[in-house]
C-alpha atoms as a PDB file:
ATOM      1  CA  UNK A   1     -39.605 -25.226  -4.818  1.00  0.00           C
ATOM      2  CA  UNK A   2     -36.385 -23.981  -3.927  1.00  0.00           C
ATOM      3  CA  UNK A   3     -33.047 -26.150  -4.016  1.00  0.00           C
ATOM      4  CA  UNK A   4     -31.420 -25.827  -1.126  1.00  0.00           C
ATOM      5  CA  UNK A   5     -28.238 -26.568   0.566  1.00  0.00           C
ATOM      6  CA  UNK A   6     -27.248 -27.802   4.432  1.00  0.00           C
ATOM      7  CA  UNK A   7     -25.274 -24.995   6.076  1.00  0.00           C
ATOM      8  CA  UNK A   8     -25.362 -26.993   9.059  1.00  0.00           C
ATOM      9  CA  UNK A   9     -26.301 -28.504  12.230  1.00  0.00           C
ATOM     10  CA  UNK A  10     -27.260 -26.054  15.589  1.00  0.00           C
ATOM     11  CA  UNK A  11     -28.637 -26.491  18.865  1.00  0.00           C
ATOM     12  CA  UNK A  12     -31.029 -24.887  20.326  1.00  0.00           C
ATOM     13  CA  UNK A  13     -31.102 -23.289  23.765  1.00  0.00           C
ATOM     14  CA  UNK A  14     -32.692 -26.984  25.032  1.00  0.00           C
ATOM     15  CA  UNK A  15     -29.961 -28.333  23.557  1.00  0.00           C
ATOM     16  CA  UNK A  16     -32.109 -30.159  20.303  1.00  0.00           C
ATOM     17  CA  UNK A  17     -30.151 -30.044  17.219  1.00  0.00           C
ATOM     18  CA  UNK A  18     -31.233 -27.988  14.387  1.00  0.00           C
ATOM     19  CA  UNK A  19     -30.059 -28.639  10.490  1.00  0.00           C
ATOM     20  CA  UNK A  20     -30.080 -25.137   8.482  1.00  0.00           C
ATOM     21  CA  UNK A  21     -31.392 -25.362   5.261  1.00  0.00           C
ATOM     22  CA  UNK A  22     -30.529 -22.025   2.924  1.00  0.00           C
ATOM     23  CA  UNK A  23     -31.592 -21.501  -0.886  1.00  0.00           C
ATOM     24  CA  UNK A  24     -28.639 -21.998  -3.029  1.00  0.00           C
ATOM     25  CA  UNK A  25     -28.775 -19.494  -5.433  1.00  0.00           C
ATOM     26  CA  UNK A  26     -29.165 -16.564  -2.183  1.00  0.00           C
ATOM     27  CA  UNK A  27     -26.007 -14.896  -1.484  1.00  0.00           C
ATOM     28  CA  UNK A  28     -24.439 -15.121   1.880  1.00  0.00           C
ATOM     29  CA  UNK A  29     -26.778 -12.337   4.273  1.00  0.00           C
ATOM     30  CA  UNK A  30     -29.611 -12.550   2.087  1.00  0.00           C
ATOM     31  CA  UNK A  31     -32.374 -14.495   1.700  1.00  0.00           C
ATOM     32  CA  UNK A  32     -34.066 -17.230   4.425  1.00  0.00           C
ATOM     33  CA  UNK A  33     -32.816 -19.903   6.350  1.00  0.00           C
ATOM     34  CA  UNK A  34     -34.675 -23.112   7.052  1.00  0.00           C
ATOM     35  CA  UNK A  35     -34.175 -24.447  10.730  1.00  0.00           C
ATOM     36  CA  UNK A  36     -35.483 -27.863  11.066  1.00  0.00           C
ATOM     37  CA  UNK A  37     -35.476 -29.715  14.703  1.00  0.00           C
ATOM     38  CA  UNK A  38     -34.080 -33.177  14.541  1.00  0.00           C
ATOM     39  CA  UNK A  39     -32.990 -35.843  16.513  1.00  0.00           C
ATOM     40  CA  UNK A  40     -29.283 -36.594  17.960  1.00  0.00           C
ATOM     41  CA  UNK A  41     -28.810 -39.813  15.980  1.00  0.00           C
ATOM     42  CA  UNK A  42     -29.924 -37.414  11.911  1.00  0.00           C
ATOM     43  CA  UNK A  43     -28.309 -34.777  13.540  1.00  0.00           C
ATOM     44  CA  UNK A  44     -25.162 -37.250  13.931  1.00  0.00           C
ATOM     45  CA  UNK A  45     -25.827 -38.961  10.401  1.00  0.00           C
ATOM     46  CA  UNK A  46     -25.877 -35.820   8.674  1.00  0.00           C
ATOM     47  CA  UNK A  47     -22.487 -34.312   9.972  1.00  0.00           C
ATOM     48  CA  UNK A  48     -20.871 -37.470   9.183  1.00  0.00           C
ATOM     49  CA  UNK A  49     -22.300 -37.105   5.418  1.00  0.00           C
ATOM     50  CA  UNK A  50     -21.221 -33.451   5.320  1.00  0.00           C
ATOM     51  CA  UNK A  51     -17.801 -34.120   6.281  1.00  0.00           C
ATOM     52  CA  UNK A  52     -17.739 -37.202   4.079  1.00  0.00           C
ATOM     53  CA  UNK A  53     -16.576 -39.521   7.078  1.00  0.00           C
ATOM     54  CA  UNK A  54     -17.854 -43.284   7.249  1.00  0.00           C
ATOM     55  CA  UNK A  55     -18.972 -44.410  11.121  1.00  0.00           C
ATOM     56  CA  UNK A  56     -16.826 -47.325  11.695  1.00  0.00           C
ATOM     57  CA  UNK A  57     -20.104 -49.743  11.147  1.00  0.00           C
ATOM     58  CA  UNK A  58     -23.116 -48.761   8.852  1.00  0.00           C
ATOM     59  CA  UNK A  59     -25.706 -46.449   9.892  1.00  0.00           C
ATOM     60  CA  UNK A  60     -29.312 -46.748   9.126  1.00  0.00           C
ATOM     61  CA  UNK A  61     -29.062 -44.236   6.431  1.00  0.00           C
ATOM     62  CA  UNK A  62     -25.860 -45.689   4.795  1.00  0.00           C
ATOM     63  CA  UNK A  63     -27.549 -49.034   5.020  1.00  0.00           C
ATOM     64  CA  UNK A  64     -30.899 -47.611   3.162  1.00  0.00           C
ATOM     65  CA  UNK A  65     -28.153 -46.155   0.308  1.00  0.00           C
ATOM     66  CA  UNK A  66     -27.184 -49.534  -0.026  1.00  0.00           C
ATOM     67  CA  UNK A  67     -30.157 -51.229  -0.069  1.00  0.00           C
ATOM     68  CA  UNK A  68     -31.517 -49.458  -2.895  1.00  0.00           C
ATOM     69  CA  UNK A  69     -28.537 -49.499  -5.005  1.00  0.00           C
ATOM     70  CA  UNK A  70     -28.683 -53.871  -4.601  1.00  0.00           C
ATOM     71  CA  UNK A  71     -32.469 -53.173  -5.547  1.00  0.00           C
ATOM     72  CA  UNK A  72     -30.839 -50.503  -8.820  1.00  0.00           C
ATOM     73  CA  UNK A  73     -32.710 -47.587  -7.426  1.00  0.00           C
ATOM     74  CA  UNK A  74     -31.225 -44.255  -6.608  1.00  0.00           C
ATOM     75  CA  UNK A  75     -32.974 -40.932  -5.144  1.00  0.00           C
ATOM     76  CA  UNK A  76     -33.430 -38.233  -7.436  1.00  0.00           C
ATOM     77  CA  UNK A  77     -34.094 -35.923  -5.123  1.00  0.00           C
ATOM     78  CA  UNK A  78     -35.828 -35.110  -1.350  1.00  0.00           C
ATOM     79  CA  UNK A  79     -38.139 -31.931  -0.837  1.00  0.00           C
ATOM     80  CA  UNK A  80     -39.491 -30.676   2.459  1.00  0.00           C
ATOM     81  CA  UNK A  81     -43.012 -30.305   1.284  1.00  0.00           C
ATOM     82  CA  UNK A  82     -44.933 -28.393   3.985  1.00  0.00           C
ATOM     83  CA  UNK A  83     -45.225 -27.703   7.635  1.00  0.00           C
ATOM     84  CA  UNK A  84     -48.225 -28.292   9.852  1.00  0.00           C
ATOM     85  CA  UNK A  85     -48.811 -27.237  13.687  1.00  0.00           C
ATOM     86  CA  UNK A  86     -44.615 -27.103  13.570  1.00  0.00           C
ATOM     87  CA  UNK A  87     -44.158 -31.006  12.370  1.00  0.00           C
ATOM     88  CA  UNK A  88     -42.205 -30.356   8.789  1.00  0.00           C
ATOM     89  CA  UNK A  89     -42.869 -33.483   6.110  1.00  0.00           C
ATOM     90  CA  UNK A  90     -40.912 -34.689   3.252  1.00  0.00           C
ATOM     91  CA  UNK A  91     -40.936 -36.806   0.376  1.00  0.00           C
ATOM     92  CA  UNK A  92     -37.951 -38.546  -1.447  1.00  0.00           C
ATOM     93  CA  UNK A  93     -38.347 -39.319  -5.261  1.00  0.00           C
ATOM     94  CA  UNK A  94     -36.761 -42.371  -6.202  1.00  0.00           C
ATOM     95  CA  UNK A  95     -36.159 -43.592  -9.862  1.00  0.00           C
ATOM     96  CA  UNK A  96     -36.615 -47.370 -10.020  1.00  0.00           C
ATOM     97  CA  UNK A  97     -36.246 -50.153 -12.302  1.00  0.00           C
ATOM     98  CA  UNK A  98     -40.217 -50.151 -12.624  1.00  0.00           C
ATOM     99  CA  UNK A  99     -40.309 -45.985 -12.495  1.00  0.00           C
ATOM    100  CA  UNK A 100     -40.177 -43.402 -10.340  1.00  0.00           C
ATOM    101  CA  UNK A 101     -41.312 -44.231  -6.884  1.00  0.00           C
ATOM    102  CA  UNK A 102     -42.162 -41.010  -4.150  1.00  0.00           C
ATOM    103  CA  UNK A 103     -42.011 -42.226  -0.279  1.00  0.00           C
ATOM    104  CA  UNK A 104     -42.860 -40.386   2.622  1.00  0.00           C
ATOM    105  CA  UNK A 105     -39.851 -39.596   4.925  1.00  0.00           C
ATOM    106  CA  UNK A 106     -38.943 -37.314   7.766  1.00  0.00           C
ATOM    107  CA  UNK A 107     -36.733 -34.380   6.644  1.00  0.00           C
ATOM    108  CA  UNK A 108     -34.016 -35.266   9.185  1.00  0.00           C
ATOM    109  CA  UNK A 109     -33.807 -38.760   7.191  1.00  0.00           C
ATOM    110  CA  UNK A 110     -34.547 -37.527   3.831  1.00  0.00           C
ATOM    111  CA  UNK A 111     -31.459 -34.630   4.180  1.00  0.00           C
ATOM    112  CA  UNK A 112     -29.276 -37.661   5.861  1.00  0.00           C
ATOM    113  CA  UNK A 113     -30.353 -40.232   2.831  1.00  0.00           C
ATOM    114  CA  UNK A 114     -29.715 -36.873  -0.317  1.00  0.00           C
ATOM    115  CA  UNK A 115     -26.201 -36.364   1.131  1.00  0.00           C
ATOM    116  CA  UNK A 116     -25.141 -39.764   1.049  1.00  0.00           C
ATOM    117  CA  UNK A 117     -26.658 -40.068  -2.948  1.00  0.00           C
ATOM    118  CA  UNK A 118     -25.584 -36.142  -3.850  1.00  0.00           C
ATOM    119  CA  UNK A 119     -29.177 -35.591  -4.625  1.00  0.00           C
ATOM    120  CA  UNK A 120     -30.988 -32.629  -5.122  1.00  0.00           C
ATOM    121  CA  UNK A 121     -32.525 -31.031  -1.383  1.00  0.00           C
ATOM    122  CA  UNK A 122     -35.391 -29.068  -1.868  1.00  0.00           C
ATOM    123  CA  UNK A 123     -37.942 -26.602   0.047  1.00  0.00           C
ATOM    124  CA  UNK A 124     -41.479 -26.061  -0.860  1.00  0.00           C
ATOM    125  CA  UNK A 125     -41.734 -21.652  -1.234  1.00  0.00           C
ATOM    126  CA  UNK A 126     -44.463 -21.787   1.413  1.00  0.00           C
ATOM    127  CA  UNK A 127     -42.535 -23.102   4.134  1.00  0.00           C
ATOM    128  CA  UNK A 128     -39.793 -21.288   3.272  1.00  0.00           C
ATOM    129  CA  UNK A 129     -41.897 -18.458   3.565  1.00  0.00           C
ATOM    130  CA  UNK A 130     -43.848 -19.587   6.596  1.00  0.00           C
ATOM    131  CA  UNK A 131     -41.004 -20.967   8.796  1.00  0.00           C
ATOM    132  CA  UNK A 132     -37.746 -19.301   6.943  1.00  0.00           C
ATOM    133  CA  UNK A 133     -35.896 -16.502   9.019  1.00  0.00           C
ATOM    134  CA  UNK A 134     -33.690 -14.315   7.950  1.00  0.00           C
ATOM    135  CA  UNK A 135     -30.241 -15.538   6.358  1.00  0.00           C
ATOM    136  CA  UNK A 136     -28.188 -12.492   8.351  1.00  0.00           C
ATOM    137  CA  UNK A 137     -28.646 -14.414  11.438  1.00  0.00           C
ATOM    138  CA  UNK A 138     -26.722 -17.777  10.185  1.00  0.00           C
ATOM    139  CA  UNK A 139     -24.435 -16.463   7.751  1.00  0.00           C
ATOM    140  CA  UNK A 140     -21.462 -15.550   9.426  1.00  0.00           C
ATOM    141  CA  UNK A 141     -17.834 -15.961  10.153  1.00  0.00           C
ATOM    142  CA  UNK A 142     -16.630 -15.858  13.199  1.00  0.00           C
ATOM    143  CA  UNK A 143     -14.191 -13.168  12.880  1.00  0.00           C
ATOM    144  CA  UNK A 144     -14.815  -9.514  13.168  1.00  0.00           C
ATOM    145  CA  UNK A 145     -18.064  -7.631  12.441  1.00  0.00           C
ATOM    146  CA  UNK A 146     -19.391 -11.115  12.112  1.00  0.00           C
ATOM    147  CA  UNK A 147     -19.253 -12.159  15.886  1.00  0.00           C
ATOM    148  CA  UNK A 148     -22.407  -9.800  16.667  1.00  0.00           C
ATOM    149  CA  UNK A 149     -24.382 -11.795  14.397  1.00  0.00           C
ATOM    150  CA  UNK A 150     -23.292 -15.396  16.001  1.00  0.00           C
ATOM    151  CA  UNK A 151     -24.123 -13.735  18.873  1.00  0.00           C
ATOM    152  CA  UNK A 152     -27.877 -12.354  17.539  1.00  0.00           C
ATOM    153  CA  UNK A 153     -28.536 -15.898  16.189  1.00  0.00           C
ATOM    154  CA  UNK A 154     -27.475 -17.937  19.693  1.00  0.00           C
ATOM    155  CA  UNK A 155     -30.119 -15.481  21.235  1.00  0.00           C
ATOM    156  CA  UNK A 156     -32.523 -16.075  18.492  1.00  0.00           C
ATOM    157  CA  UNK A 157     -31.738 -19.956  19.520  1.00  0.00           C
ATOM    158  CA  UNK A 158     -32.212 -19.235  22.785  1.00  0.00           C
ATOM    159  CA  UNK A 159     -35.880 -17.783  22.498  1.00  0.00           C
ATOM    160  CA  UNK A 160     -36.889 -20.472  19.737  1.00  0.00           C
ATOM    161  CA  UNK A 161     -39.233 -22.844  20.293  1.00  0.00           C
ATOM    162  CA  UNK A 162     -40.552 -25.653  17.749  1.00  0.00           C
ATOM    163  CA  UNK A 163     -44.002 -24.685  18.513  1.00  0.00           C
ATOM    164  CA  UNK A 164     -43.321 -20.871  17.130  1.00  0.00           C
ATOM    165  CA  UNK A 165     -43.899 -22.958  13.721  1.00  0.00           C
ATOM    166  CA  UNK A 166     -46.753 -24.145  14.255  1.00  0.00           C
ATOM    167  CA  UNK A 167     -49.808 -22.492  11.902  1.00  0.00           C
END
């Protein structure tokens, strides 16, 4: 497992959002990046969480972080655990009053739910490995040398599809 860290949210040339996963212990322009398709309302969740806004009312994943701290559990971590025919899955460990507790989550919610707590995100090596592509195309400024890049990884977006991850 590698612990990772959200570099952000993209969309793809259909206009679905994609969160970035990257390793944190890779240096910027080295390494693999994670792309995981989402949904509008995770995609939404997540950037709020990054930016540490609140939405004016509860969301569904603020309202799950404060469910299980009036039940006196807490997430310990999330891990995106393998990928099959291009569907990733997840799993969020939970310590508990009666002991650890893992549920099965999408990654989209799991990220959204290990922001919110400042828990742990991790990848499993092999889909890292299997899905990954290469940091150079996300890490970038947009100044400079850099713009060639943004402009190799919107035509890598363009030409993406989910189904290019499937085994």
């Amino acid at each position: 497992m590698a612990q990772v860290r959200v570099l952000g949210i993209a969309l793809d040339a259909a206009q679905q959002h994609i969160v970035l996963l990257k390793p944190v212990l890779d240096e910027p322009g080295t390494g693999r990046v994670l792309p995981v398709w989402i949904g509008l309302q995770e995609a939404t969740s997540i950037l709020i969480a990054l930016e540490g806004r609140q939405a004016a009312r509860p969301l569904s994943h603020d309202l799950i972080t404060t469910l299980f701290g009036a039940v006196g559990a807490s997430i310990q971590r999330v891990e995106v655990t393998r990928i099959e025919q291009g569907t990733f899955y997840a799993e969020i460990t939970l310590t508990t009053p009666t002991g650890p507790q893992v549920i099965d989550a999408r990654p989209s919610d799991a990220i959204a739910l290990a922001l919110r707590a400042n828990a742990d995100i991790q990848v499993a090596d092999a889909v890292l490995d299997e899905a990954g592509i290469p940091a150079e195309l996300v890490d970038f400024d947009t100044e400079g040398d850099d713009a060639a890049q943004l402009d190799e990884f919107k035509r890598f977006l363009e030409d993406v599809d989910p189904e290019d991850f499937q085994g």
